[in-house]
PDB file of N, CA and C in Angstrom:
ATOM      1  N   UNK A   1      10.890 -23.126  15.734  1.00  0.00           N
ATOM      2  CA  UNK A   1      10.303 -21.844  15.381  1.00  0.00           C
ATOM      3  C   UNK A   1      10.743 -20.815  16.405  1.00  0.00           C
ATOM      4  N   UNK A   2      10.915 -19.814  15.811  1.00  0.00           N
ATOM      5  CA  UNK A   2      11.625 -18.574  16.734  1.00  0.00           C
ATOM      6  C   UNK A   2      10.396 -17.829  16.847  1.00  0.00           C
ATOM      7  N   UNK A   3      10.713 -16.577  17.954  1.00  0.00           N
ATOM      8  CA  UNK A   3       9.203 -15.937  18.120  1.00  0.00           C
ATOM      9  C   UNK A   3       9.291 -14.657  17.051  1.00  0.00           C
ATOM     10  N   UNK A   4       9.951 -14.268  16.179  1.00  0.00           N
ATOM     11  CA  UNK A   4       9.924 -13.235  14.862  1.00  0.00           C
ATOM     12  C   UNK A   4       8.965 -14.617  14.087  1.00  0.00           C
ATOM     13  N   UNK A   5       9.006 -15.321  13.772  1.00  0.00           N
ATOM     14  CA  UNK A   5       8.303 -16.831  12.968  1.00  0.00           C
ATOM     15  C   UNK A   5       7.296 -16.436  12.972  1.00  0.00           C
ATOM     16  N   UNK A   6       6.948 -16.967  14.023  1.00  0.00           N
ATOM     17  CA  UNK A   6       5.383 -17.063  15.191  1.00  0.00           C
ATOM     18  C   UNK A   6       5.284 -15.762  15.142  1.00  0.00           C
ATOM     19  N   UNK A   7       5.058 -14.805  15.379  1.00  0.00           N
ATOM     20  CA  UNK A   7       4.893 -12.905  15.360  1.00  0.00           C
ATOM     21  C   UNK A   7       4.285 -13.170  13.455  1.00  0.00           C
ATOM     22  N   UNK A   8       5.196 -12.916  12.493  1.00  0.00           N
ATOM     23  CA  UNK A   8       4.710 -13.558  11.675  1.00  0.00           C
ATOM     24  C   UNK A   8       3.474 -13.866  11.395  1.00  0.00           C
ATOM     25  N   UNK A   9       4.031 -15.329  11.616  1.00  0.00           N
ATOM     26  CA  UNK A   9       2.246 -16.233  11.212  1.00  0.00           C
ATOM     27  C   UNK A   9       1.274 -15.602  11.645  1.00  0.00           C
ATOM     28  N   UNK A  10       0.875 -15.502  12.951  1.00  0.00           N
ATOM     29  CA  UNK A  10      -0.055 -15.015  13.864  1.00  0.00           C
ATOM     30  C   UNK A  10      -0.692 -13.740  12.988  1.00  0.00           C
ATOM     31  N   UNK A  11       0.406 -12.935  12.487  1.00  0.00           N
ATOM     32  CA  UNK A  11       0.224 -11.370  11.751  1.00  0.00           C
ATOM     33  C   UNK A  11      -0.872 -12.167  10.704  1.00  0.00           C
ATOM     34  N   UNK A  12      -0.432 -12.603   9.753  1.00  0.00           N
ATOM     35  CA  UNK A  12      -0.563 -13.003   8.390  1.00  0.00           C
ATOM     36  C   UNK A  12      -1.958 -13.519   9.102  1.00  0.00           C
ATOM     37  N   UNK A  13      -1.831 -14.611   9.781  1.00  0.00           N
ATOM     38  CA  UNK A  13      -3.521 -15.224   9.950  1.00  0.00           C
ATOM     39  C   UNK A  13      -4.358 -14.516  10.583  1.00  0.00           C
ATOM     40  N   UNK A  14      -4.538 -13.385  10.980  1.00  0.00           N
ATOM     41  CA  UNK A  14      -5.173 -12.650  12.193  1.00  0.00           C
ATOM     42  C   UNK A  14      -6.056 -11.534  11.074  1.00  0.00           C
ATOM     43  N   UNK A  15      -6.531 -12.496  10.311  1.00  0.00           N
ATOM     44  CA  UNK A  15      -7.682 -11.322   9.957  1.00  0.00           C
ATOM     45  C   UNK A  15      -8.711 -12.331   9.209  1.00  0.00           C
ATOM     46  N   UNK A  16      -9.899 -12.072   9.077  1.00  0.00           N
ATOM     47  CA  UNK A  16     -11.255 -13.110   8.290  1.00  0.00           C
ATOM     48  C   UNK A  16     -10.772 -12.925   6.826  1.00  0.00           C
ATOM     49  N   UNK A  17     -10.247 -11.650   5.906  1.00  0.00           N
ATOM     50  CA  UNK A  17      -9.627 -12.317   4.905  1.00  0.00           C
ATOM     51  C   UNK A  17      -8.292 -13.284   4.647  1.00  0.00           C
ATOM     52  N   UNK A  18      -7.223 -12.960   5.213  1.00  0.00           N
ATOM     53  CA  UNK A  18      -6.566 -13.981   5.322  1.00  0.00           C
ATOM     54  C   UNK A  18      -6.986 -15.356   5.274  1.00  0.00           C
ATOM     55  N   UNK A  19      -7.944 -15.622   6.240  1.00  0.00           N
ATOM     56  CA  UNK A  19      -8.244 -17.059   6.951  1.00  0.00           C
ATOM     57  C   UNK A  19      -9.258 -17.717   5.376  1.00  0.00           C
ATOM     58  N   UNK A  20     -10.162 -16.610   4.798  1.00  0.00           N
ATOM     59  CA  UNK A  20     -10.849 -17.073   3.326  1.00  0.00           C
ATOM     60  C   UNK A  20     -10.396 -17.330   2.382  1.00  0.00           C
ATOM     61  N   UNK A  21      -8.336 -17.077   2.438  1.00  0.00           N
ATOM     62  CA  UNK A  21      -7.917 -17.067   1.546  1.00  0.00           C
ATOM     63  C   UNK A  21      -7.209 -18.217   1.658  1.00  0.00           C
ATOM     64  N   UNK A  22      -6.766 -18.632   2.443  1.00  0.00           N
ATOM     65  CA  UNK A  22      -5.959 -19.977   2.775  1.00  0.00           C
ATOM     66  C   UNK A  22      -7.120 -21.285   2.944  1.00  0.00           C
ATOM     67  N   UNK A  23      -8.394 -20.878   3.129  1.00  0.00           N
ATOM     68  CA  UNK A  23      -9.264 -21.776   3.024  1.00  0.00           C
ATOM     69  C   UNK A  23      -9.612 -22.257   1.405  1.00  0.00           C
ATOM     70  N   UNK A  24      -9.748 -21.155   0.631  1.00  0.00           N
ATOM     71  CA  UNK A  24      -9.960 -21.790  -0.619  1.00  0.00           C
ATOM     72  C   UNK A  24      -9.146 -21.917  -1.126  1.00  0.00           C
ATOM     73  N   UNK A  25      -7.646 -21.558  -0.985  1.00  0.00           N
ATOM     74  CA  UNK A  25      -6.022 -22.181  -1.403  1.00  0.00           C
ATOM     75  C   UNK A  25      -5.724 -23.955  -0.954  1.00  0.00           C
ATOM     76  N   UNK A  26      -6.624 -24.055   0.000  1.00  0.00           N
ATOM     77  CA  UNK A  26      -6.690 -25.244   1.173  1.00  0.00           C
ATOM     78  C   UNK A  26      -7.406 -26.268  -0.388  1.00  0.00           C
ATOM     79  N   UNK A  27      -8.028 -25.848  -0.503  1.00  0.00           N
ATOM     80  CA  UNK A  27      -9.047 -26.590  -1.797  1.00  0.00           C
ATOM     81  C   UNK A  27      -8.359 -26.640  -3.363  1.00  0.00           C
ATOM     82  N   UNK A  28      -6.627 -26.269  -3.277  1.00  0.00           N
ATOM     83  CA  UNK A  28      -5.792 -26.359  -4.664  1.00  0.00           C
ATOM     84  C   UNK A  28      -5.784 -24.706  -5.271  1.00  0.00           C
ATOM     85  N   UNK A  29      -4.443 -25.121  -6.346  1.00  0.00           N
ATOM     86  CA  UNK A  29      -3.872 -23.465  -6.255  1.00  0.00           C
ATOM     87  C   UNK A  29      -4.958 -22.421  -7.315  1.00  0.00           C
ATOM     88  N   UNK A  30      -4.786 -21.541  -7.414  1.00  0.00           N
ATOM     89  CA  UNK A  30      -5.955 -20.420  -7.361  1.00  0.00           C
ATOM     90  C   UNK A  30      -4.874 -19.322  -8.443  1.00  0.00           C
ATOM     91  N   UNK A  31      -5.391 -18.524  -9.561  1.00  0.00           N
ATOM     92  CA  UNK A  31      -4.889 -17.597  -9.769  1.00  0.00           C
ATOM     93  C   UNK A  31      -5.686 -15.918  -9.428  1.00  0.00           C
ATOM     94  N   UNK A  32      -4.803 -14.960  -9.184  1.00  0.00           N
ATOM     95  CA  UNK A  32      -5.506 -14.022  -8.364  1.00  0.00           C
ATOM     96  C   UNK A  32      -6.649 -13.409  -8.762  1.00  0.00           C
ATOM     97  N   UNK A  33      -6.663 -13.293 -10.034  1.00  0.00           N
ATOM     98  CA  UNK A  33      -8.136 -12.624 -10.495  1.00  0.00           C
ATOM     99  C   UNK A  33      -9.265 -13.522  -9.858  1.00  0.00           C
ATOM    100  N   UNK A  34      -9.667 -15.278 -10.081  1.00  0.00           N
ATOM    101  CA  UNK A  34      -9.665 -16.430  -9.726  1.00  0.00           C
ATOM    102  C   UNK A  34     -10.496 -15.849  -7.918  1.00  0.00           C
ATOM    103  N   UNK A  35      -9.093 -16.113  -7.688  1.00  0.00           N
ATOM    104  CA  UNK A  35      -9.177 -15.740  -6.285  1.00  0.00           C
ATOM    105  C   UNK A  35     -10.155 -14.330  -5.395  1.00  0.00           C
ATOM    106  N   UNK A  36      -9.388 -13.205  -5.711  1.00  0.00           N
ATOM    107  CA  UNK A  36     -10.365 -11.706  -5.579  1.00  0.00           C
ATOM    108  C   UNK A  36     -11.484 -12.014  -5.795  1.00  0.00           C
ATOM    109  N   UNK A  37     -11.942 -12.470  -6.539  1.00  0.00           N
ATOM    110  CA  UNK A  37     -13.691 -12.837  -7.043  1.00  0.00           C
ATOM    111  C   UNK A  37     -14.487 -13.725  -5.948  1.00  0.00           C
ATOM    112  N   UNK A  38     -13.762 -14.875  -5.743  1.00  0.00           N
ATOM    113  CA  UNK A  38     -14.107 -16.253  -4.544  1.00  0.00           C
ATOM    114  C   UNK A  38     -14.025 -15.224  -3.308  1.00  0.00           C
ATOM    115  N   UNK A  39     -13.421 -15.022  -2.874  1.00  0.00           N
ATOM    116  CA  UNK A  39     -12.909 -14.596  -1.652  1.00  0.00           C
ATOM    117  C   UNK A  39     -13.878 -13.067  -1.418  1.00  0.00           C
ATOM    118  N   UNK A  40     -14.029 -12.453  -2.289  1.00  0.00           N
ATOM    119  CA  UNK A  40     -14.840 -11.581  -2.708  1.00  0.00           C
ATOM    120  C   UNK A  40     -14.385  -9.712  -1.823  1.00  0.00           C
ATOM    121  N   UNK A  41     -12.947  -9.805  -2.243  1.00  0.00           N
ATOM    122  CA  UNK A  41     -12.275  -8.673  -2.375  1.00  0.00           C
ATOM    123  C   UNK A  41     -11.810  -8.672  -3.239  1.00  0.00           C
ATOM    124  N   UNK A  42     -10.697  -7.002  -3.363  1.00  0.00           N
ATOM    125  CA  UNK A  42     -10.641  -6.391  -4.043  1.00  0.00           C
ATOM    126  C   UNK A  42      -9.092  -7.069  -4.458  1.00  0.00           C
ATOM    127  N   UNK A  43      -8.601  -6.609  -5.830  1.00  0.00           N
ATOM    128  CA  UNK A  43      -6.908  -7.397  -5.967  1.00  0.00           C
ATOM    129  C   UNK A  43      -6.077  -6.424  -5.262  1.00  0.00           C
ATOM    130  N   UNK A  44      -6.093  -5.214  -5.102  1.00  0.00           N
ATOM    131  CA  UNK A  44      -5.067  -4.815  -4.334  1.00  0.00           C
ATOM    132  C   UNK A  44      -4.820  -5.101  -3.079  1.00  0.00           C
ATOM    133  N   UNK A  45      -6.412  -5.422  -2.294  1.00  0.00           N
ATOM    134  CA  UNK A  45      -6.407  -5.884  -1.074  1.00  0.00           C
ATOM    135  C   UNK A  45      -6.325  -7.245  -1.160  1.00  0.00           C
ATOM    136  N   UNK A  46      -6.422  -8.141  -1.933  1.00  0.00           N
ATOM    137  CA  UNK A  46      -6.057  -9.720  -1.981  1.00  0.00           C
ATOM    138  C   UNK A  46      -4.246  -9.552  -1.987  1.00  0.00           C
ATOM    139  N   UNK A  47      -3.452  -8.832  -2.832  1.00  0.00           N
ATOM    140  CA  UNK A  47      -1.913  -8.652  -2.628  1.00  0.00           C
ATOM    141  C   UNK A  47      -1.683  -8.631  -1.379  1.00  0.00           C
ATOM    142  N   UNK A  48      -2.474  -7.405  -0.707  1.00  0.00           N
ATOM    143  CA  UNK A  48      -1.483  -7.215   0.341  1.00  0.00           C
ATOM    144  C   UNK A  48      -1.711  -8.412   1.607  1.00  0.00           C
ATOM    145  N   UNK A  49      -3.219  -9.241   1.348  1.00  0.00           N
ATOM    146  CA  UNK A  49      -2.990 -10.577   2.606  1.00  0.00           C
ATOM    147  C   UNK A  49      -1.929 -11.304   1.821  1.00  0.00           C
ATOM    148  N   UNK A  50      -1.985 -11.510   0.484  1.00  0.00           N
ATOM    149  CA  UNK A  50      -0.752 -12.837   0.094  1.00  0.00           C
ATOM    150  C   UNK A  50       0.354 -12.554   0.422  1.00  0.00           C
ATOM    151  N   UNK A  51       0.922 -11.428   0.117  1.00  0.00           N
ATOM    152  CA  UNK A  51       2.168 -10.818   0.476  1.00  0.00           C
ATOM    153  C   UNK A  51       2.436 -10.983   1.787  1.00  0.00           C
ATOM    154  N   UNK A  52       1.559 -10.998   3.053  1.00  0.00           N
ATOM    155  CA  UNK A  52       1.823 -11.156   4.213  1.00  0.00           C
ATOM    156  C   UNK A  52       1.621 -12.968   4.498  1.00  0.00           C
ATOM    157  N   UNK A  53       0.719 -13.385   3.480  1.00  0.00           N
ATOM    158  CA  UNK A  53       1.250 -14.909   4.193  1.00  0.00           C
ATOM    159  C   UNK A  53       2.101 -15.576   2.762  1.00  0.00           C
ATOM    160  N   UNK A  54       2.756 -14.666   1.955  1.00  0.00           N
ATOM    161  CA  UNK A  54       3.765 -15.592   1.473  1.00  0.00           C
ATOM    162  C   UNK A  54       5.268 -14.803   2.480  1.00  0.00           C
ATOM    163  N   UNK A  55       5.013 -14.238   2.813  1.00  0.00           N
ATOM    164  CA  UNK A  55       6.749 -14.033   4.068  1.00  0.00           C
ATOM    165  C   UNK A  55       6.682 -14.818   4.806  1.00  0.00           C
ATOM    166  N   UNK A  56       5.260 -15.002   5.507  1.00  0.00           N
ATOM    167  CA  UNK A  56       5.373 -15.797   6.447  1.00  0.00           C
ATOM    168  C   UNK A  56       5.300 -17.558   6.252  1.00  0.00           C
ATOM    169  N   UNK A  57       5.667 -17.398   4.938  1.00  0.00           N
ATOM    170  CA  UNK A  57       6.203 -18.843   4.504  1.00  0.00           C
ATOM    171  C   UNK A  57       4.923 -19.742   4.320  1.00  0.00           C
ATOM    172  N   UNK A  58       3.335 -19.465   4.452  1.00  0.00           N
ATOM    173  CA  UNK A  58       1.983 -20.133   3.982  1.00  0.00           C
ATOM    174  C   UNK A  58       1.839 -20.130   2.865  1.00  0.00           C
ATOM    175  N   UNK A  59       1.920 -19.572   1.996  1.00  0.00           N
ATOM    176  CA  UNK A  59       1.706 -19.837   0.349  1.00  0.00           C
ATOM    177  C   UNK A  59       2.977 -19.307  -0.131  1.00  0.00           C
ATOM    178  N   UNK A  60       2.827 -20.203  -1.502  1.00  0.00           N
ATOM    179  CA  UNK A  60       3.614 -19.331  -2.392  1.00  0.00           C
ATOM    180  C   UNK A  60       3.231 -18.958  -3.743  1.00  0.00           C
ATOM    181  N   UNK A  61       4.060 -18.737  -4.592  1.00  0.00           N
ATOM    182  CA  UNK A  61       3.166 -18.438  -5.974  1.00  0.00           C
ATOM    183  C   UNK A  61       4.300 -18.361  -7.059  1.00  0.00           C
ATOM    184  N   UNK A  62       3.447 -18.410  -7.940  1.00  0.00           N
ATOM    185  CA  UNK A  62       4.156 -18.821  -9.482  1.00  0.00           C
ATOM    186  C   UNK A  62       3.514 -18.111 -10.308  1.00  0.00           C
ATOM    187  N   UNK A  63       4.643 -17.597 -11.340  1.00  0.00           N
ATOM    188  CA  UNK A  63       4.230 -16.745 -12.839  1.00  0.00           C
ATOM    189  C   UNK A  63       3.724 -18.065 -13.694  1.00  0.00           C
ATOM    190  N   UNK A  64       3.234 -17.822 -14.386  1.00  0.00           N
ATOM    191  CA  UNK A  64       2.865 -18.906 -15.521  1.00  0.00           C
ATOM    192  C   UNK A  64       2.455 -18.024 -16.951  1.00  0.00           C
ATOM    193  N   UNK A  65       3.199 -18.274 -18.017  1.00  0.00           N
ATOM    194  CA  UNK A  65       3.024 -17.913 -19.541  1.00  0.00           C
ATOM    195  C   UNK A  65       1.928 -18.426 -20.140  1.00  0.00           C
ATOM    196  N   UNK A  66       1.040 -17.592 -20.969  1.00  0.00           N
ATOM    197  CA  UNK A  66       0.533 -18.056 -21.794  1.00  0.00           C
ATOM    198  C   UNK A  66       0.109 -17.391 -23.139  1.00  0.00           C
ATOM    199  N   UNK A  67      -0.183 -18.223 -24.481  1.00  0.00           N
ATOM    200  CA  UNK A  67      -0.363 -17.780 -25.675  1.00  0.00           C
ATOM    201  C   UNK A  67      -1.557 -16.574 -26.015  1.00  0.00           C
ATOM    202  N   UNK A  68      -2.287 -16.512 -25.150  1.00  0.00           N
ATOM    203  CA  UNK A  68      -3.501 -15.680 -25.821  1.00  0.00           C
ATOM    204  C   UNK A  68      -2.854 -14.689 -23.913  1.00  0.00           C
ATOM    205  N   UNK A  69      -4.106 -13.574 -24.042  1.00  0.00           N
ATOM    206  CA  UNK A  69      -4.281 -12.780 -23.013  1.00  0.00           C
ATOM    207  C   UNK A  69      -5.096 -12.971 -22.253  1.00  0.00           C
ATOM    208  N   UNK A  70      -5.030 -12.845 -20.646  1.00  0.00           N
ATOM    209  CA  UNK A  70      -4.224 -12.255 -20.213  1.00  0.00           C
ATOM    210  C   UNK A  70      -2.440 -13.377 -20.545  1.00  0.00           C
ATOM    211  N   UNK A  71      -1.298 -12.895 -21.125  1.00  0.00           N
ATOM    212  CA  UNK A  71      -0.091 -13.777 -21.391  1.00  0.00           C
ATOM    213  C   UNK A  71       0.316 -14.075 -20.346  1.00  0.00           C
ATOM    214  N   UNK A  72       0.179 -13.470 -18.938  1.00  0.00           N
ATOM    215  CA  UNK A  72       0.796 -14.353 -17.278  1.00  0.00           C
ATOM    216  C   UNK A  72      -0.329 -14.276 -16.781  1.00  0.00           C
ATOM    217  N   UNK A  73       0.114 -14.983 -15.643  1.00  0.00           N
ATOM    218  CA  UNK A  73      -1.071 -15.365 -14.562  1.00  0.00           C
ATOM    219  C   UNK A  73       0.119 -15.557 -13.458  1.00  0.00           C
ATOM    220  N   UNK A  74      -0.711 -14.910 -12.695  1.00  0.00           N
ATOM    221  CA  UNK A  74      -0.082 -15.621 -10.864  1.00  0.00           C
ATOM    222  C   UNK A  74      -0.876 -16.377 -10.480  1.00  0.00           C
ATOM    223  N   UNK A  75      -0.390 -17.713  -9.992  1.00  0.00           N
ATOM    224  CA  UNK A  75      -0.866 -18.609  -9.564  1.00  0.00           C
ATOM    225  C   UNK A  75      -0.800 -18.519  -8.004  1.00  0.00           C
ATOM    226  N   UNK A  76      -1.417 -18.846  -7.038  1.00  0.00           N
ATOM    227  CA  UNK A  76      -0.898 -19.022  -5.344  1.00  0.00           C
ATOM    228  C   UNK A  76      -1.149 -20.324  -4.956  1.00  0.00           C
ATOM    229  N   UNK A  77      -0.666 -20.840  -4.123  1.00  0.00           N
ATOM    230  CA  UNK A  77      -1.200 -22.078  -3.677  1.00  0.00           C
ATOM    231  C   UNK A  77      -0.950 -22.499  -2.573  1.00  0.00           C
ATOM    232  N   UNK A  78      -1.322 -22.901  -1.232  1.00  0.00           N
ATOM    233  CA  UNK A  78      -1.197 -22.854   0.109  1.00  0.00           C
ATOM    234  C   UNK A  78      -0.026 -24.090   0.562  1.00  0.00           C
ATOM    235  N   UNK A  79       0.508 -23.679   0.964  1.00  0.00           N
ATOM    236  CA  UNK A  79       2.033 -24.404   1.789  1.00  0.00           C
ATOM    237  C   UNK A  79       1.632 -25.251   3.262  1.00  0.00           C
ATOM    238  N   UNK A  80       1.586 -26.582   2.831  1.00  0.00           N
ATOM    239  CA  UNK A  80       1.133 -27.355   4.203  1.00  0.00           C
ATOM    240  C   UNK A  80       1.614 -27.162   5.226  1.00  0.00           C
ATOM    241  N   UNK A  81       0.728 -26.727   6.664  1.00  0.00           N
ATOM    242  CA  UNK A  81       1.335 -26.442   8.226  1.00  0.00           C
ATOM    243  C   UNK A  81       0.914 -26.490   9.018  1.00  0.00           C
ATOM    244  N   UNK A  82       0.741 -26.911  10.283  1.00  0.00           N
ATOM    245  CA  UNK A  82       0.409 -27.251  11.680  1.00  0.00           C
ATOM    246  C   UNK A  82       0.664 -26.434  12.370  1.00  0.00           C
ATOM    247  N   UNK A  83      -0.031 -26.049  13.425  1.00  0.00           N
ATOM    248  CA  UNK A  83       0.285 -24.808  14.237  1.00  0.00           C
ATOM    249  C   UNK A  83      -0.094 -25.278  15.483  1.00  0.00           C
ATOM    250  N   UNK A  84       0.291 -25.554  16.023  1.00  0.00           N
ATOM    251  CA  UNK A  84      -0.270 -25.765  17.650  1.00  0.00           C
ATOM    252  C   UNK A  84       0.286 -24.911  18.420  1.00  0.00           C
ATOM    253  N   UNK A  85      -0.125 -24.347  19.081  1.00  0.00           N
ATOM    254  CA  UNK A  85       0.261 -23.814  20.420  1.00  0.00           C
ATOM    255  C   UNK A  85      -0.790 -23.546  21.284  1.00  0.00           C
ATOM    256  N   UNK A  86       0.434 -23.036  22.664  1.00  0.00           N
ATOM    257  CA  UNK A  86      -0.617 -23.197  24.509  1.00  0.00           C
ATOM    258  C   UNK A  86       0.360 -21.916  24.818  1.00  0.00           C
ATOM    259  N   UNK A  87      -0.002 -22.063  25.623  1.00  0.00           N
ATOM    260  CA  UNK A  87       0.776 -20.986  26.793  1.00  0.00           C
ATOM    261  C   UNK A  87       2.008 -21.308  26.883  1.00  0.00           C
ATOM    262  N   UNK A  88       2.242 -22.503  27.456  1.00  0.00           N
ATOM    263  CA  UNK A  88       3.684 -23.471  27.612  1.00  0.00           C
ATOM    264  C   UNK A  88       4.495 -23.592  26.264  1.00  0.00           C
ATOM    265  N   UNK A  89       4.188 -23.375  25.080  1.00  0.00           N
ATOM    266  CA  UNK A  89       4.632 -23.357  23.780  1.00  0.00           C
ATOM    267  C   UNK A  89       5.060 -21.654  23.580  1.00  0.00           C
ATOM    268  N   UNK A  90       4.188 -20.995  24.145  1.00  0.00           N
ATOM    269  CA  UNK A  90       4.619 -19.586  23.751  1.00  0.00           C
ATOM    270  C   UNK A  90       5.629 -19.151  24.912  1.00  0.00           C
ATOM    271  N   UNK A  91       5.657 -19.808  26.219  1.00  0.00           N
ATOM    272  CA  UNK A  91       6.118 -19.589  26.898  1.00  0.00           C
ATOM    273  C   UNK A  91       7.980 -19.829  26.383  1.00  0.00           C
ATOM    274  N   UNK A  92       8.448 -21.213  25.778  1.00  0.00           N
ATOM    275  CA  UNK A  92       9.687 -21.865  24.813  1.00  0.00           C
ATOM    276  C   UNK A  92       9.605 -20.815  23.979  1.00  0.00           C
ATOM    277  N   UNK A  93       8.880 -20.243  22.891  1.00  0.00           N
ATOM    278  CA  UNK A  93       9.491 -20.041  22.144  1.00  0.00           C
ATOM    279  C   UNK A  93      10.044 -18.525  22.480  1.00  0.00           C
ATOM    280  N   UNK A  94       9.582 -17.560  23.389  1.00  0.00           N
ATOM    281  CA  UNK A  94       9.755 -16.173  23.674  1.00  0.00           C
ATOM    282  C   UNK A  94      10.875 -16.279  24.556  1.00  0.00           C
ATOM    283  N   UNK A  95      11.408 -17.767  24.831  1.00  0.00           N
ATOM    284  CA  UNK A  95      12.710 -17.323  25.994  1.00  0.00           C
ATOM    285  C   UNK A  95      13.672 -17.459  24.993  1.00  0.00           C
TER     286      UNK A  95
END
């Protein structure tokens, strides 16, 4: 991991919605209306955390078709990852 990566992640996870959203993604994938409701914001403000943790490579998401309306759906669903770090870890990755 490079420190643009890590800058990143850190961005994307560094807020209490973010962290509600990867928690109930944590529990299987979610479509956004779905989601905004659980999480209990708004969809424009649910975009803009996904958008910041799908760059940073934590979720991703999928169109999905269907016969009646609404005919798509975005699906999201959380991308398995480990994060550890110390001082001595941030210290590697910033040189």
């Amino acid at each position: 991991m490079d420190k643009k990566s890590l800058a990143e992640i850190l961005d994307a996870l560094g807020n209490e919605h973010s962290l509600n959203i990867m928690a109930v993604l944590a529990g299987g994938e979610c479509y956004v209306s779905e989601l905004a409701k659980i999480v209990g914001i708004s969809r424009p403000l649910l975009y803009l955390h996904l958008k910041k943790l799908e760059n940073a490579g934590l979720v991703e998401s999928e169109i999905r078709h269907f016969e009646e309306p609404p005919y798509t759906k975005k699906f999201y669903k959380a991308k398995n990852f480990e994060l550890i770090l110390s001082l001595s870890k941030i210290k590697e990755i910033v040189k």
